[in-house]
C-alpha atoms as a PDB file:
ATOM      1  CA  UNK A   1     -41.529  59.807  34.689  1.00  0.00           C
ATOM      2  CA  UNK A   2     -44.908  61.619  34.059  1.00  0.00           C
ATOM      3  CA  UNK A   3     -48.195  61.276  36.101  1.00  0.00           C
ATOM      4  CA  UNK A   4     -49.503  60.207  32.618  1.00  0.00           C
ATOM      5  CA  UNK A   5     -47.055  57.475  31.468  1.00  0.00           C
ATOM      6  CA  UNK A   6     -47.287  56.298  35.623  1.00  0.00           C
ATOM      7  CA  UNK A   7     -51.113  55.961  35.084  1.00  0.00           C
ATOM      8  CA  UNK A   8     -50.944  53.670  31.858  1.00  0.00           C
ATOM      9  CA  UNK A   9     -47.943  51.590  33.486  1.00  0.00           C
ATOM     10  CA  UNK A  10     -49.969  50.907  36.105  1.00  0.00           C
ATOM     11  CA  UNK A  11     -52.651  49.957  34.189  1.00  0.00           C
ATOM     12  CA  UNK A  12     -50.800  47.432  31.784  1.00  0.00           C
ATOM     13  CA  UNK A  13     -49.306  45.604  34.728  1.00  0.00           C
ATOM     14  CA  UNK A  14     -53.701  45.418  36.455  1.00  0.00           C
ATOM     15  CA  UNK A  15     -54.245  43.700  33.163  1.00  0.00           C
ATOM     16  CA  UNK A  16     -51.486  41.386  32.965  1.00  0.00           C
ATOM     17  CA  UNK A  17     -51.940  40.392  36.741  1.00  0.00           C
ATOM     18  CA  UNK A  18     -56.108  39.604  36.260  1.00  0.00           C
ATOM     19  CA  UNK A  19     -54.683  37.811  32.860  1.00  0.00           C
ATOM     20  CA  UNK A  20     -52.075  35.755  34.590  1.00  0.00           C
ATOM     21  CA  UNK A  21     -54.824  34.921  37.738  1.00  0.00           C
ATOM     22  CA  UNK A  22     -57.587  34.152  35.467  1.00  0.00           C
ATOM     23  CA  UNK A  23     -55.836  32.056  32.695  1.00  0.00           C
ATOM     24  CA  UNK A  24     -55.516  28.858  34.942  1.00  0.00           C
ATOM     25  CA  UNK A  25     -59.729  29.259  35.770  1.00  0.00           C
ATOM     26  CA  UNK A  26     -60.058  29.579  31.898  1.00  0.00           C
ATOM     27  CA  UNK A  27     -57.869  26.565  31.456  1.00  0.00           C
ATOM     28  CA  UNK A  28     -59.340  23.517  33.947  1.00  0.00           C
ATOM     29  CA  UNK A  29     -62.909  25.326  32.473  1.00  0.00           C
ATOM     30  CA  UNK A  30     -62.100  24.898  28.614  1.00  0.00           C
ATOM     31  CA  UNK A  31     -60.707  22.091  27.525  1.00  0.00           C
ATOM     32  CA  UNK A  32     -58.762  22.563  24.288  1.00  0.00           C
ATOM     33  CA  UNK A  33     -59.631  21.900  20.765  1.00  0.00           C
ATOM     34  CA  UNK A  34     -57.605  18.680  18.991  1.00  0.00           C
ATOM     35  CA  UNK A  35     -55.341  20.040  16.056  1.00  0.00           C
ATOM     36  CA  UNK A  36     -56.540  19.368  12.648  1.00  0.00           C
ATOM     37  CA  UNK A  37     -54.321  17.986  10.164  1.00  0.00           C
ATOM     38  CA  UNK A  38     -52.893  21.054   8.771  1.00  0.00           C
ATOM     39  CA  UNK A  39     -51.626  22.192  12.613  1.00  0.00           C
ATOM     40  CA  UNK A  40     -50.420  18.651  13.671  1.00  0.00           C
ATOM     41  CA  UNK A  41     -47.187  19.149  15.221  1.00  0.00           C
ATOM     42  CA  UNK A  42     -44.454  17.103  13.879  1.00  0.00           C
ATOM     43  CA  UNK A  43     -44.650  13.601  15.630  1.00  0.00           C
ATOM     44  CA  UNK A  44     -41.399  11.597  15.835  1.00  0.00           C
ATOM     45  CA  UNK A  45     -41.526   8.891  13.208  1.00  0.00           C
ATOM     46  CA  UNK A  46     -38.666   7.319  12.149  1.00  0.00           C
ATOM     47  CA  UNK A  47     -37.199   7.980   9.007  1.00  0.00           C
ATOM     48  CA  UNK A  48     -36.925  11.396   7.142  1.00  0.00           C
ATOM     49  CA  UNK A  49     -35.890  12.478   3.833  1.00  0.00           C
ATOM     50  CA  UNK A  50     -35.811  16.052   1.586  1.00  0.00           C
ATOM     51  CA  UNK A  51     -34.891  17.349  -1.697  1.00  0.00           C
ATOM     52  CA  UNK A  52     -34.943  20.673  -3.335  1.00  0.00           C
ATOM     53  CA  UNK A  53     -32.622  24.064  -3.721  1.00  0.00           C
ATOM     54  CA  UNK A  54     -32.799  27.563  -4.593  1.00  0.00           C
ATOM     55  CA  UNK A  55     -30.793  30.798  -5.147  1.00  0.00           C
ATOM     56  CA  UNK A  56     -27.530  31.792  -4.593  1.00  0.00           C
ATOM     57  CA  UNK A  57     -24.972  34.262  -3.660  1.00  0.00           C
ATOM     58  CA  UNK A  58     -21.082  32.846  -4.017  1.00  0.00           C
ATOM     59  CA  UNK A  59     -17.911  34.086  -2.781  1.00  0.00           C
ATOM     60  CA  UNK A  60     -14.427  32.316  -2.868  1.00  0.00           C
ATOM     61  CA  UNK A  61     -11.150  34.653  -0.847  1.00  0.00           C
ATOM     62  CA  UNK A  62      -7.928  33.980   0.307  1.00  0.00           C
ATOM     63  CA  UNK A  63      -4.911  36.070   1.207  1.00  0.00           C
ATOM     64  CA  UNK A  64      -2.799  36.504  -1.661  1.00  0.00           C
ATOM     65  CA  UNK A  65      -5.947  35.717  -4.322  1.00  0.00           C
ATOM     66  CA  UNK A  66      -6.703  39.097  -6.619  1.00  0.00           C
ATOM     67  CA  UNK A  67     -10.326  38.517  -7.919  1.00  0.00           C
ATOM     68  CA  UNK A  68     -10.696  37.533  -4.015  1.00  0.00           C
ATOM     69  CA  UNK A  69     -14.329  39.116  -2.269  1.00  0.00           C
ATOM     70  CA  UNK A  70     -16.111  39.136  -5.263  1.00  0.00           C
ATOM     71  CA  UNK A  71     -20.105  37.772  -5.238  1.00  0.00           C
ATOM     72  CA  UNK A  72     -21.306  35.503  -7.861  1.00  0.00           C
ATOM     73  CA  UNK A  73     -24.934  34.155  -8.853  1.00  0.00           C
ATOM     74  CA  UNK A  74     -26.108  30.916  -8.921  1.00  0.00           C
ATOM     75  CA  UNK A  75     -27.984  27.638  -7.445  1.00  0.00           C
ATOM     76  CA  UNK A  76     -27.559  25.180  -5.382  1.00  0.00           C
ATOM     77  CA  UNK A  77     -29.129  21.538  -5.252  1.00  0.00           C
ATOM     78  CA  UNK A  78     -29.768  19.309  -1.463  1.00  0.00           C
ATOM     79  CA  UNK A  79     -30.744  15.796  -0.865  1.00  0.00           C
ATOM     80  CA  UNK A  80     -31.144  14.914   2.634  1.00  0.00           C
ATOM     81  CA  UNK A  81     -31.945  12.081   4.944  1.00  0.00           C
ATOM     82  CA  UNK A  82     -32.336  10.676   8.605  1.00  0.00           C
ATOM     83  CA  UNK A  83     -34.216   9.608  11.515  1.00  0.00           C
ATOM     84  CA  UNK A  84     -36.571  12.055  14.009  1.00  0.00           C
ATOM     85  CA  UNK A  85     -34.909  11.242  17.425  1.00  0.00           C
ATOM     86  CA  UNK A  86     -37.993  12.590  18.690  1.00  0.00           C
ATOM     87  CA  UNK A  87     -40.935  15.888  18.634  1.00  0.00           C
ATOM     88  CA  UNK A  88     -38.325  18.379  18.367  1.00  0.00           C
ATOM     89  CA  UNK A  89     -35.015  16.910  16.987  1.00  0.00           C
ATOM     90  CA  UNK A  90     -33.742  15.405  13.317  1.00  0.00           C
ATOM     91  CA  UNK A  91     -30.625  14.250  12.726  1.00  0.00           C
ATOM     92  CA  UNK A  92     -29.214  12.770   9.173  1.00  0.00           C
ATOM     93  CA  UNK A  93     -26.395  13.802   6.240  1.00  0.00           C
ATOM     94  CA  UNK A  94     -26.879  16.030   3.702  1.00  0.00           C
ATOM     95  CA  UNK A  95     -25.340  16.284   0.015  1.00  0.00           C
ATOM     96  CA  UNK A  96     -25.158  20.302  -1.019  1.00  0.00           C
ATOM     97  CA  UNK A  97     -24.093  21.553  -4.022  1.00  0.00           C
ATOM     98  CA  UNK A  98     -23.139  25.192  -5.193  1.00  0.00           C
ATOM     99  CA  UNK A  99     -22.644  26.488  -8.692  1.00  0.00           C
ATOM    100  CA  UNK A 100     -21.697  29.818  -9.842  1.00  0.00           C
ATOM    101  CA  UNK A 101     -19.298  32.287 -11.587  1.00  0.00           C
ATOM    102  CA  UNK A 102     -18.601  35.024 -13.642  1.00  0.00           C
ATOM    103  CA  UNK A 103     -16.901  35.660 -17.172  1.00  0.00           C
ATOM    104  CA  UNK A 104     -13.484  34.213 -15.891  1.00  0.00           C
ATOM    105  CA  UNK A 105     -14.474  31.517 -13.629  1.00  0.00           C
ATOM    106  CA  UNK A 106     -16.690  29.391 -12.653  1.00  0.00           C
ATOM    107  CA  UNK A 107     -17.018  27.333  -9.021  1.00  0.00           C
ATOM    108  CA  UNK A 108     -18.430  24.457  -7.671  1.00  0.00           C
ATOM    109  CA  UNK A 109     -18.724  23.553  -3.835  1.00  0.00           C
ATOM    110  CA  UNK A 110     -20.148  20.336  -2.698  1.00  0.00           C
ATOM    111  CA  UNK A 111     -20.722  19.213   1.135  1.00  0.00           C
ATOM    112  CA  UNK A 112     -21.061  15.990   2.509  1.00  0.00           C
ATOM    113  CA  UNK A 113     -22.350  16.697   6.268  1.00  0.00           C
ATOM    114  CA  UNK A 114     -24.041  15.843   9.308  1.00  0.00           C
ATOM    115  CA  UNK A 115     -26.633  17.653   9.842  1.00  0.00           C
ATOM    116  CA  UNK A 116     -29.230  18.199  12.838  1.00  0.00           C
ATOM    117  CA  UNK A 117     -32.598  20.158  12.823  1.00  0.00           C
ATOM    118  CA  UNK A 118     -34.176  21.571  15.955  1.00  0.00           C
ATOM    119  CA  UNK A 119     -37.613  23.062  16.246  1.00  0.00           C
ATOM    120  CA  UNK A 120     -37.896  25.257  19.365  1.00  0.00           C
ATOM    121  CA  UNK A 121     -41.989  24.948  19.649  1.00  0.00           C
ATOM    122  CA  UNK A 122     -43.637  21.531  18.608  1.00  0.00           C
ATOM    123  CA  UNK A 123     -46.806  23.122  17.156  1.00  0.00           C
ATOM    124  CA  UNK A 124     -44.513  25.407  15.130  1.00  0.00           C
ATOM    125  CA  UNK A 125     -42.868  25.442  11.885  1.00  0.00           C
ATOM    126  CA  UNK A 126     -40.092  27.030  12.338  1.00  0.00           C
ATOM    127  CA  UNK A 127     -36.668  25.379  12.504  1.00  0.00           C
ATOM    128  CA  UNK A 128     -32.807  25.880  13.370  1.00  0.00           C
ATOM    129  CA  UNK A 129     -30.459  24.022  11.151  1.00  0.00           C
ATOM    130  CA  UNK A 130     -26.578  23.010  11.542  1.00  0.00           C
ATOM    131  CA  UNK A 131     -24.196  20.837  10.408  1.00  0.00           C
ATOM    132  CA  UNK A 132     -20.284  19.635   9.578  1.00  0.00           C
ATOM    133  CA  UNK A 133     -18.411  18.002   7.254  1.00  0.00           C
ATOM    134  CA  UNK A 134     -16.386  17.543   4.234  1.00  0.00           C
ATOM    135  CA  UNK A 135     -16.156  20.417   1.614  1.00  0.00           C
ATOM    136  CA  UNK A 136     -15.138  19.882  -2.378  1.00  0.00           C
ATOM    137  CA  UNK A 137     -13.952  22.730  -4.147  1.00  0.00           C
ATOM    138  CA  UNK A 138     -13.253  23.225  -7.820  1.00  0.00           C
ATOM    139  CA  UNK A 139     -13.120  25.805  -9.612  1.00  0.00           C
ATOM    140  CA  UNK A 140     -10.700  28.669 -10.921  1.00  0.00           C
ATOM    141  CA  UNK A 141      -8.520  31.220  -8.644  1.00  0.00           C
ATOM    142  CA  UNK A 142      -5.522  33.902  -9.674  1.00  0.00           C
ATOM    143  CA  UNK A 143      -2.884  34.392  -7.704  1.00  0.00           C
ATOM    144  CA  UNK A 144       0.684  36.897  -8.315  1.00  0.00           C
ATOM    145  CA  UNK A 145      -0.636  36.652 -11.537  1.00  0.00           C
ATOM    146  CA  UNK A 146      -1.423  33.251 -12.215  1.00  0.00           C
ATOM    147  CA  UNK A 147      -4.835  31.697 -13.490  1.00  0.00           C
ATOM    148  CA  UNK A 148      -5.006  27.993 -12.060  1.00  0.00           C
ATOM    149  CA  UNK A 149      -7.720  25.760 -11.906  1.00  0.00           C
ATOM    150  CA  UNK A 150      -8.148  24.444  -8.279  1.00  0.00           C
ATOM    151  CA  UNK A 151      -9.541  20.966  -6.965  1.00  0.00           C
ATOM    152  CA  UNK A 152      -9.136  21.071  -3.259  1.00  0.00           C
ATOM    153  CA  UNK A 153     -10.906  19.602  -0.255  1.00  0.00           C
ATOM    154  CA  UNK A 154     -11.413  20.533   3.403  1.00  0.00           C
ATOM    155  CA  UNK A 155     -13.952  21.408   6.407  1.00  0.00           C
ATOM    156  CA  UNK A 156     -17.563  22.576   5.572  1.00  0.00           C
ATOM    157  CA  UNK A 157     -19.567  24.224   8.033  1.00  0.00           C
ATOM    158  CA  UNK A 158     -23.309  24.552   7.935  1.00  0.00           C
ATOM    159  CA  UNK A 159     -26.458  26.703   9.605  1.00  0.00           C
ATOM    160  CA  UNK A 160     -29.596  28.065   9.030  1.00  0.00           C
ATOM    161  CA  UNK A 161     -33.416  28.640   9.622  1.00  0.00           C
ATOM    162  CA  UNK A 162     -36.606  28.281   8.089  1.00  0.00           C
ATOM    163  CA  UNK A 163     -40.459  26.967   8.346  1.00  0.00           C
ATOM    164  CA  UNK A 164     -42.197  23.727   7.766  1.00  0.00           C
ATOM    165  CA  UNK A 165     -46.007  23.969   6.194  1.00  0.00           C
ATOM    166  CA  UNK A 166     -47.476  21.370   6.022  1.00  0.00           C
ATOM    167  CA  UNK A 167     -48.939  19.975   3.500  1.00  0.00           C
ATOM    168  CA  UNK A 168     -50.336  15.784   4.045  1.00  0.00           C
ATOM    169  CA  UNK A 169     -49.648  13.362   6.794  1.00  0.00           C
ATOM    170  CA  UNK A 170     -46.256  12.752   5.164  1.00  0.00           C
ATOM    171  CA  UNK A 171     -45.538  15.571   2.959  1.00  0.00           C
ATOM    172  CA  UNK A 172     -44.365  18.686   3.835  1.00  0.00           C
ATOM    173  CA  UNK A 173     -42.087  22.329   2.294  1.00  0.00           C
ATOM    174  CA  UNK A 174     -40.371  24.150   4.155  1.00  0.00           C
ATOM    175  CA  UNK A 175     -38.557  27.902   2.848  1.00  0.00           C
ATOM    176  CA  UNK A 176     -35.479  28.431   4.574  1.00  0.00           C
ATOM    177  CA  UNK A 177     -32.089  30.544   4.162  1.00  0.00           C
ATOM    178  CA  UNK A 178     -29.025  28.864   4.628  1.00  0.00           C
ATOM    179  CA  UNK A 179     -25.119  29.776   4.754  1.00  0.00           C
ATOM    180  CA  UNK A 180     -22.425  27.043   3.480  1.00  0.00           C
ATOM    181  CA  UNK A 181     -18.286  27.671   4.369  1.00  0.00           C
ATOM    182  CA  UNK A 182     -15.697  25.656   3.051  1.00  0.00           C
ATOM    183  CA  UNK A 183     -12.240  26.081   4.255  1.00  0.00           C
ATOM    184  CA  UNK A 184     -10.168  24.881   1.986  1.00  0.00           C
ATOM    185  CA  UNK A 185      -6.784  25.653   3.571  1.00  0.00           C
ATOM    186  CA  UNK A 186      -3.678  26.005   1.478  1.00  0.00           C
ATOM    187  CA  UNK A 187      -3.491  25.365  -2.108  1.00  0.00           C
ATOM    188  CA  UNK A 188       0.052  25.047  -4.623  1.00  0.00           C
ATOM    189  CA  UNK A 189      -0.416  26.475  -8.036  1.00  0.00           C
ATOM    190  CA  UNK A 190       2.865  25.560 -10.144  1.00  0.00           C
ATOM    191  CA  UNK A 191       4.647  28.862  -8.952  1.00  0.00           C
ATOM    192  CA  UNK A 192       2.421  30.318  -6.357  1.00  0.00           C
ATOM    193  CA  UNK A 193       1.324  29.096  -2.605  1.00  0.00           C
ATOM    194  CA  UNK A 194      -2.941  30.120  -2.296  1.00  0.00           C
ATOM    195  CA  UNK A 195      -3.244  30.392   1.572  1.00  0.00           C
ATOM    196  CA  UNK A 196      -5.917  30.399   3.598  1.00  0.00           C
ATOM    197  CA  UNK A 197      -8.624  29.757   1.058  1.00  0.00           C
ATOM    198  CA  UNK A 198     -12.445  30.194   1.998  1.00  0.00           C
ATOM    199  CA  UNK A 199     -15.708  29.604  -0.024  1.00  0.00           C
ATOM    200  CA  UNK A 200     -19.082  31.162   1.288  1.00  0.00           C
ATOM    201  CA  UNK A 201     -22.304  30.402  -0.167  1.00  0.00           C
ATOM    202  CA  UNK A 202     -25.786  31.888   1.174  1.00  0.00           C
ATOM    203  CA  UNK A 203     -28.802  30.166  -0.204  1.00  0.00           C
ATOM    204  CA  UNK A 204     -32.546  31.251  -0.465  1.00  0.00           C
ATOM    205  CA  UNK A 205     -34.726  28.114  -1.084  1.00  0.00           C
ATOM    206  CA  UNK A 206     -37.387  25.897  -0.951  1.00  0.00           C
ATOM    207  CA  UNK A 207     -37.134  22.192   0.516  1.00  0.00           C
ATOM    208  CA  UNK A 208     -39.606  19.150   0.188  1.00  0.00           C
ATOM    209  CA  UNK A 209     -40.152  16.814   3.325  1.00  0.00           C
ATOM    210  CA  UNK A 210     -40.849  13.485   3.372  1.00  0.00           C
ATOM    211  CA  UNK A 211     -41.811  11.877   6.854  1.00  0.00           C
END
């Protein structure tokens, strides 16, 4: 280590020490500004509900499937609902659907899960998002040759992030990226076993609030 970098290192840590000394002074001195509206951290109030959806990318695999790992467009749709357990937590269901395909197919996932949101810092927006459930798949698959059109079911899976803005008392939109998995398990075709089938979807959208 230099003389030069020693020098500056010592300085940062002078600064952060007469910071961390004089930043309880500052704080029993000035006394802090109320929020306005448009900073008001999200109060616990009872029921919750959102709508909205966005853009997607779409993949369907499984072991034996030959147009498996290939990424579709599309959209997907979300109505939500619940009750704020308090600053920081939400908890509710959510109803997701994904379309997409391509010149031979075309897919549809829907979830039916429970979901909970977490925000790490009340006077933030930002948010984690999970949830579980039951996945619906339709849509069609080739296997060993064979074009079949599959209607399966099984475990969905569900996380994500964005950030709340908001916009009224009550109203609010919040961006946020999102992954969906459905693992649909095995599927029979007339004359071929589909094993281990998976769906991803990873969604870019926009969701409306309602507190």
């Amino acid at each position: 280590m230099s003389a030069r970098t020693a020098r500056w290192i010592g300085t940062i840590g002078l600064v952060m020490l007469a910071g961390a000394v004089a930043g309880p002074a500052r704080a029993q001195e000035v006394r802090p500004t109320p929020p306005t509206s448009s900073q008001a951290p999200n109060r616990a109030s009872g029921a919750w509900f959102g709508g909205g959806g966005g853009y997607l990318s779409f993949r369907s695999d499984c072991e034996s499937c030959e147009h498996g790992n290939e990424y579709t467009s599309g959209r997907g749709i979300l109505i939500s609902g619940g009750i704020a357990v308090n600053e920081r937590f939400d908890a509710g269901a959510e109803l997701f659907t994904a379309f997409s395909g391509n010149d031979l197919f075309h897919y549809r996932t829907s979830y039916l899960l429970a979901v909970a949101q977490f925000r790490p810092w009340v006077n933030r927006g930002f948010f984690l998002k999970g949830g579980f459930g039951l996945a619906f798949f339709r849509g069609g698959i080739t296997s060993d040759g064979q074009d079949g059109d599959v209607a399966s079911r099984g475990l969905g899976v569900h996380y994500g992030a964005g950030w709340i803005f908001r916009q009224g008392r009550r109203v609010s939109f919040a961006p946020f990226g999102a992954q969906y998995v459905a693992t649909i398990g095995d599927i029979t075709l007339p004359s071929a076993v589909i094993e281990n089938a998976v769906t991803n979807s990873w969604l870019a959208g926009v969701v409306v609030l309602i507190r």
